[in-house]
Protein backbone atom coordinates (compact mmCIF):
# COMPACT_ATOMS: atom_id res chain seq x y z
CA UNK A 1 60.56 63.50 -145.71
CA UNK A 2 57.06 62.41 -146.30
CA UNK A 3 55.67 63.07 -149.52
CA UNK A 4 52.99 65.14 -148.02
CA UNK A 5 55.22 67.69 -146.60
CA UNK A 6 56.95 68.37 -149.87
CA UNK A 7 53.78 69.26 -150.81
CA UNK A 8 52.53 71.56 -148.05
CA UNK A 9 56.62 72.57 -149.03
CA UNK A 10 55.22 73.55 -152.69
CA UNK A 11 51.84 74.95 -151.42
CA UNK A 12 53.77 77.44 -148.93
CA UNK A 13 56.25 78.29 -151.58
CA UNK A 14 53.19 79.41 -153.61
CA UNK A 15 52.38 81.28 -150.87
CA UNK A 16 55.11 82.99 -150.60
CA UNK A 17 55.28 83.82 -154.41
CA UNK A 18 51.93 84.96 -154.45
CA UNK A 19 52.32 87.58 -151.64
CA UNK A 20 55.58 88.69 -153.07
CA UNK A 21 54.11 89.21 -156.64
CA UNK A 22 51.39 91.30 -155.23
CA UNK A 23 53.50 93.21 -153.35
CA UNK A 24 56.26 93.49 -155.84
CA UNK A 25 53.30 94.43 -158.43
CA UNK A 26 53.29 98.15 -156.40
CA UNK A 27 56.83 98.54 -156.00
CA UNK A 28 58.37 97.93 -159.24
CA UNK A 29 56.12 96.06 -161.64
CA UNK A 30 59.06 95.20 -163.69
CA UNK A 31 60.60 92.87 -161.31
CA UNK A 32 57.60 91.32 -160.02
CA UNK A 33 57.27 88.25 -161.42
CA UNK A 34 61.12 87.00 -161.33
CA UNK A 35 61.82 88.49 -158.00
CA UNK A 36 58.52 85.95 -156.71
CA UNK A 37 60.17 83.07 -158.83
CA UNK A 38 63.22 83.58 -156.93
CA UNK A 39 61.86 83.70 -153.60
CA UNK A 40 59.78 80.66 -154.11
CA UNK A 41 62.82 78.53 -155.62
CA UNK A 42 65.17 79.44 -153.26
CA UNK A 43 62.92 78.84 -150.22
CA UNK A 44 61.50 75.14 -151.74
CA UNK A 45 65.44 74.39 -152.42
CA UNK A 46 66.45 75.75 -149.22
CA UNK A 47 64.26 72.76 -147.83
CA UNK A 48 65.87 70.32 -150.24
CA UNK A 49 69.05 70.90 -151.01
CA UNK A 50 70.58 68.82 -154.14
CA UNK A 51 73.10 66.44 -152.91
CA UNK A 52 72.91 66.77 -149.59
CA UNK A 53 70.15 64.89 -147.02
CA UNK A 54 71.19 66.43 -143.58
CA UNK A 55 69.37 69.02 -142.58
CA UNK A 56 70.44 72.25 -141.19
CA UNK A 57 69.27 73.61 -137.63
CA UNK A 58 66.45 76.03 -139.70
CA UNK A 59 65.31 72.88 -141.41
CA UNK A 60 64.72 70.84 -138.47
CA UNK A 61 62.71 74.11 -136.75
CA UNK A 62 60.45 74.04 -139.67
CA UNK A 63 60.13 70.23 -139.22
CA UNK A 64 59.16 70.49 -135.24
CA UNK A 65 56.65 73.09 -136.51
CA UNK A 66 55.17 71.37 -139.02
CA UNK A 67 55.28 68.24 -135.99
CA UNK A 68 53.03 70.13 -133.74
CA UNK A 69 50.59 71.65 -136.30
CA UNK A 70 50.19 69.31 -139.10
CA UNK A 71 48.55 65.61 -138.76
CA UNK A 72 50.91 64.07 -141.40
């Protein structure tokens, strides 16, 4: 993995903790904030697992998207 898509990795993760923070904001206020932690963490370490460099079959779909969309 290039270090530029472990960044676009971190950027989307932020994304994704963003959206659920405003949305969990409404629901339960409370929660917010850990529930977008979690989200974000387990998505970024879903992409890099520790100890382990083979890739599962979701892994390599987000690779052959990132292939056709992204110049690096």
């Amino acid at each position: 993995m290039s270090i530029a898509r472990q960044l676009f990795d971190v950027v989307v993760a932020g994304v994704l903790a963003f959206v659920i923070l405003l949305v969990g904001s409404v629901l339960a206020p409370e929660l917010a904030q850990t529930l977008a932690i979690i989200v974000a963490c387990g998505f970024y370490f879903s992409r890099y697992p520790w100890g382990s460099q083979d890739g599962s079959a979701i892994n390599d779909r987000i690779d052959d998207l990132y292939d056709s969309y992204l110049p690096f």
